[in-house]
Protein backbone atom coordinates (compact mmCIF):
# COMPACT_ATOMS: atom_id res chain seq x y z
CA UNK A 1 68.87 2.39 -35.90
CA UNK A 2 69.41 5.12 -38.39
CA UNK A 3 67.30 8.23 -37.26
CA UNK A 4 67.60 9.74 -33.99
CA UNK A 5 65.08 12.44 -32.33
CA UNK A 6 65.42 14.84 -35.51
CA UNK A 7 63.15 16.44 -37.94
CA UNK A 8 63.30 14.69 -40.85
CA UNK A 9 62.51 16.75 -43.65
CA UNK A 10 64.49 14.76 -46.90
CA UNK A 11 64.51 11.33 -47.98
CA UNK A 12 67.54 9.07 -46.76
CA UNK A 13 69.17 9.02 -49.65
CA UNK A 14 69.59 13.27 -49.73
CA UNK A 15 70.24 13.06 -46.11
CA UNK A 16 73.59 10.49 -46.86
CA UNK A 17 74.32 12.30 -50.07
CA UNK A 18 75.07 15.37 -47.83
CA UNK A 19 77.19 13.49 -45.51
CA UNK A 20 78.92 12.87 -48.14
CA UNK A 21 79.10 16.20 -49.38
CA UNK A 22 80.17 17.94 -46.04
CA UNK A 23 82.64 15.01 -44.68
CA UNK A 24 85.73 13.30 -46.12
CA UNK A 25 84.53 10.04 -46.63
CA UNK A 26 87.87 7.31 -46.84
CA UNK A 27 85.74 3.99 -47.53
CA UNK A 28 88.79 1.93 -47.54
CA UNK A 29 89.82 2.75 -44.57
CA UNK A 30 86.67 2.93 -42.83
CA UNK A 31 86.83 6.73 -41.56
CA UNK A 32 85.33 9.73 -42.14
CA UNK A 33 86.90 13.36 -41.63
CA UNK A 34 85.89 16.61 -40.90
CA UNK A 35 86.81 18.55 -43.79
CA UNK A 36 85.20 22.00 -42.59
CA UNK A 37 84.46 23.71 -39.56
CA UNK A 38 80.66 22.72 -38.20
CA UNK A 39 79.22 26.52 -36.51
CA UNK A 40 77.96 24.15 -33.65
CA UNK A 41 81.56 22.33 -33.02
CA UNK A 42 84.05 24.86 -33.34
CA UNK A 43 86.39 23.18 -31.81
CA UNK A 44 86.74 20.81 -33.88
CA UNK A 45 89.76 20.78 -36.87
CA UNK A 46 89.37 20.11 -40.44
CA UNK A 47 90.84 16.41 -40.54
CA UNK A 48 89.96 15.25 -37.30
CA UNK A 49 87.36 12.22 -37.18
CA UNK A 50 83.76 13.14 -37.10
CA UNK A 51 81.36 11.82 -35.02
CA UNK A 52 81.23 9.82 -31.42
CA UNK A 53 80.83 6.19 -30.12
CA UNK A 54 77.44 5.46 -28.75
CA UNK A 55 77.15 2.50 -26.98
CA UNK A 56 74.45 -0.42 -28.77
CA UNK A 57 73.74 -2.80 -26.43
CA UNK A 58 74.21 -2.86 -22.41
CA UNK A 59 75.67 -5.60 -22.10
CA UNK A 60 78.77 -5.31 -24.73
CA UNK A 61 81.61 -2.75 -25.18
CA UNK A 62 81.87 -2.53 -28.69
CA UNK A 63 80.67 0.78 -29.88
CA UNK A 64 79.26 2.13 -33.00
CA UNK A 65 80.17 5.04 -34.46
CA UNK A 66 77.65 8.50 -34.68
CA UNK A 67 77.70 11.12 -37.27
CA UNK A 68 75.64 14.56 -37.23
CA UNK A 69 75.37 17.18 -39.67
CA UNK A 70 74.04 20.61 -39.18
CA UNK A 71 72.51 22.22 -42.62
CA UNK A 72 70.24 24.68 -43.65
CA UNK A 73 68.68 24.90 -39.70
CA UNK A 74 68.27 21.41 -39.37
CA UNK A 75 69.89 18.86 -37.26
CA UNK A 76 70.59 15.15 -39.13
CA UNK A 77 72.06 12.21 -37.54
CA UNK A 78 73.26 8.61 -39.61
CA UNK A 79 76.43 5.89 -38.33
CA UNK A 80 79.42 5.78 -39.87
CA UNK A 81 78.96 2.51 -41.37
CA UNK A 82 75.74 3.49 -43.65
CA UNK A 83 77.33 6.87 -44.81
CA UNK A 84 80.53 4.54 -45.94
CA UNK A 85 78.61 1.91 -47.68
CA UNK A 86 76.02 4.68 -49.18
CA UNK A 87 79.50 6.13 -50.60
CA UNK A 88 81.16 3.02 -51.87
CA UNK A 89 77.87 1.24 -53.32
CA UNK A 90 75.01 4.52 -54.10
CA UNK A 91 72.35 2.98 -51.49
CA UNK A 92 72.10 2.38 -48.22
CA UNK A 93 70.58 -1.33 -47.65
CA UNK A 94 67.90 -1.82 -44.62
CA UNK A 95 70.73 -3.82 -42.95
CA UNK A 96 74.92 -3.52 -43.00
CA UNK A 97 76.11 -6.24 -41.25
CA UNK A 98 79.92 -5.74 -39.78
CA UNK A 99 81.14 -9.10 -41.22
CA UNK A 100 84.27 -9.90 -38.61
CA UNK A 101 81.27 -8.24 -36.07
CA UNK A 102 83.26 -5.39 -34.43
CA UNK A 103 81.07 -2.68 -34.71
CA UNK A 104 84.23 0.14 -35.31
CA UNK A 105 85.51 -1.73 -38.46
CA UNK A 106 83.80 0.28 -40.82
CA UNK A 107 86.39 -0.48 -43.45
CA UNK A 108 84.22 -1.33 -47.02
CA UNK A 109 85.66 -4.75 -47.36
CA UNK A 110 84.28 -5.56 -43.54
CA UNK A 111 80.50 -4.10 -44.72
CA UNK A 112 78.31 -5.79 -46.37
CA UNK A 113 74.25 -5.66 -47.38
CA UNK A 114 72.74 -8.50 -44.94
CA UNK A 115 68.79 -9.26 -43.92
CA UNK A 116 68.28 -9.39 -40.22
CA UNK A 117 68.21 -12.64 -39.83
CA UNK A 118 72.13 -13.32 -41.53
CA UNK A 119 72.85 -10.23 -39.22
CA UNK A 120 71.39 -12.38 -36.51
CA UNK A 121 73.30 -15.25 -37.19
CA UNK A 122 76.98 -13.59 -37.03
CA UNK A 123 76.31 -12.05 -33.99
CA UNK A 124 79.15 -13.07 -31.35
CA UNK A 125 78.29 -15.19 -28.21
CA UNK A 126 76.87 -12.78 -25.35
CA UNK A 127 79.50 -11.73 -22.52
CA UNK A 128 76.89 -13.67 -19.73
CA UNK A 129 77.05 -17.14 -21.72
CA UNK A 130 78.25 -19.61 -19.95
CA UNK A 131 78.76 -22.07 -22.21
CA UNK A 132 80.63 -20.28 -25.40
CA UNK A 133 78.22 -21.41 -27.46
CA UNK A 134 74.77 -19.53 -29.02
CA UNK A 135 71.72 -21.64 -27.86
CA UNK A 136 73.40 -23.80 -25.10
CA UNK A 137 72.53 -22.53 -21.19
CA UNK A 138 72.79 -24.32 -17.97
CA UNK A 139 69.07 -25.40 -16.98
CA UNK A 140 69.85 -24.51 -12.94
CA UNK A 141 67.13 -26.53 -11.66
CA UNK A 142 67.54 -29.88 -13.47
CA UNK A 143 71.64 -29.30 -13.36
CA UNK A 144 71.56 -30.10 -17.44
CA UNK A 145 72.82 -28.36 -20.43
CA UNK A 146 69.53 -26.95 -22.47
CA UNK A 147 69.98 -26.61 -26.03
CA UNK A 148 67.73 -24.54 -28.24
CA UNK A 149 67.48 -22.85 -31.54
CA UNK A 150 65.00 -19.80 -32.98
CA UNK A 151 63.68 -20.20 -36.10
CA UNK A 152 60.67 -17.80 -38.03
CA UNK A 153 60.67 -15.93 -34.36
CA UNK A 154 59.55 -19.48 -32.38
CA UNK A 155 62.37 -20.35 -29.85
CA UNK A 156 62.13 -24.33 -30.80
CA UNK A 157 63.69 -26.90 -27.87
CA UNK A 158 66.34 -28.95 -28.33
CA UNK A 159 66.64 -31.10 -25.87
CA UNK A 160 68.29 -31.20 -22.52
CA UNK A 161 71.51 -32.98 -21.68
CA UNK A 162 74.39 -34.23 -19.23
CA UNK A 163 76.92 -33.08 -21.17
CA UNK A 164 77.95 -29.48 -22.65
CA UNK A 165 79.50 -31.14 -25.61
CA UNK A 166 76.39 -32.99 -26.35
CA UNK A 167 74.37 -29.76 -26.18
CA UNK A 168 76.72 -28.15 -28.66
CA UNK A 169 76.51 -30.53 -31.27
CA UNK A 170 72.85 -30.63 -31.28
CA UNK A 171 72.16 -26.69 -31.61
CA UNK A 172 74.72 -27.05 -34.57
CA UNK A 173 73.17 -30.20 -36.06
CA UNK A 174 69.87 -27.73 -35.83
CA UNK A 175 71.18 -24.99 -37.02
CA UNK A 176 71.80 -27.11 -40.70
CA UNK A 177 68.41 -28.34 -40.13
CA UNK A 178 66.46 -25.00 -39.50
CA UNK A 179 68.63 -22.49 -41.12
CA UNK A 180 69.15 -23.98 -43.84
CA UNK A 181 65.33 -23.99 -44.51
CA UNK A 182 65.38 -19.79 -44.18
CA UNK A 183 67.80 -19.16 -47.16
């Protein structure tokens, strides 16, 4: 999720590089300041953080953070944590994956380049699981604990059982087994 509904006119790399440019960008501590007045937000002050949380999933609280830049005419749009890591590293990976997963820790040493499927993998457990556990759900109908694991986009079953604990040491056994195959 990097471009919103903008004209895009420059590559990504120009488009960060003036971020950069027209923002105080503190890498270490994972913020980045106004450091002039933006025609289209005067009231904002030079110093004060830029941008605002958008929400990025429904279903959790944790917020990431939104950065625009008006230049030249033109509207741009990027999150805080690609315009830090594009100024600490040069280059703005595909995925940045927020390693202790809160989304506004955008401190350098919490960012790091990540596929989709690592980014996957450190994702916390949803607020509607009921078992605390990624892959283990209560099967309703036959009053078991369902265990199951994804792997190269199939959902692959488990097994069902009596007890939670059971279920939970399965999914881990296959995530050695099936994971470990995807590295």
């Amino acid at each position: 999720m990097f471009w919103f509904n903008f004209i895009i006119v420059m590559n990504k790399d120009k488009i960060l590089q003036l971020f950069i440019d027209n923002y105080e960008v503190i890498p270490s501590q994972g913020v980045i300041l106004h450091k002039k007045i933006q025609k289209f937000m005067p009231w904002i002050k030079i110093g004060d953080r830029a941008g605002c949380l958008i929400k990025s999933d429904k279903s959790r609280s944790d917020k990431y953070r939104r950065i625009t830049l008006s230049f030249e005419g033109s509207r741009y749009a990027a999150m805080e944590h690609q315009v830090i890591f594009y100024a600490e590293h040069g280059f703005c990976p595909k995925v940045i994956d927020h390693i202790n997963r809160d989304k506004g820790d955008n401190r350098i040493s919490n960012l790091r380049e990540s596929c989709s499927l690592t980014n996957k993998w450190n994702r916390g457990v949803s607020i509607t699981n009921k078992s605390g556990t990624n892959g283990v759900s209560w099967d309703k109908p036959r009053k078991k604990w369902r265990a199951s694991i994804c792997c190269n986009n199939k959902r692959i079953n488990i097994g069902r059982f009596k007890d939670k604990n059971e279920a939970i040491i399965a999914r881990k056994k296959a995530e050695e087994k099936y994971w470990a195959l995807q590295d």
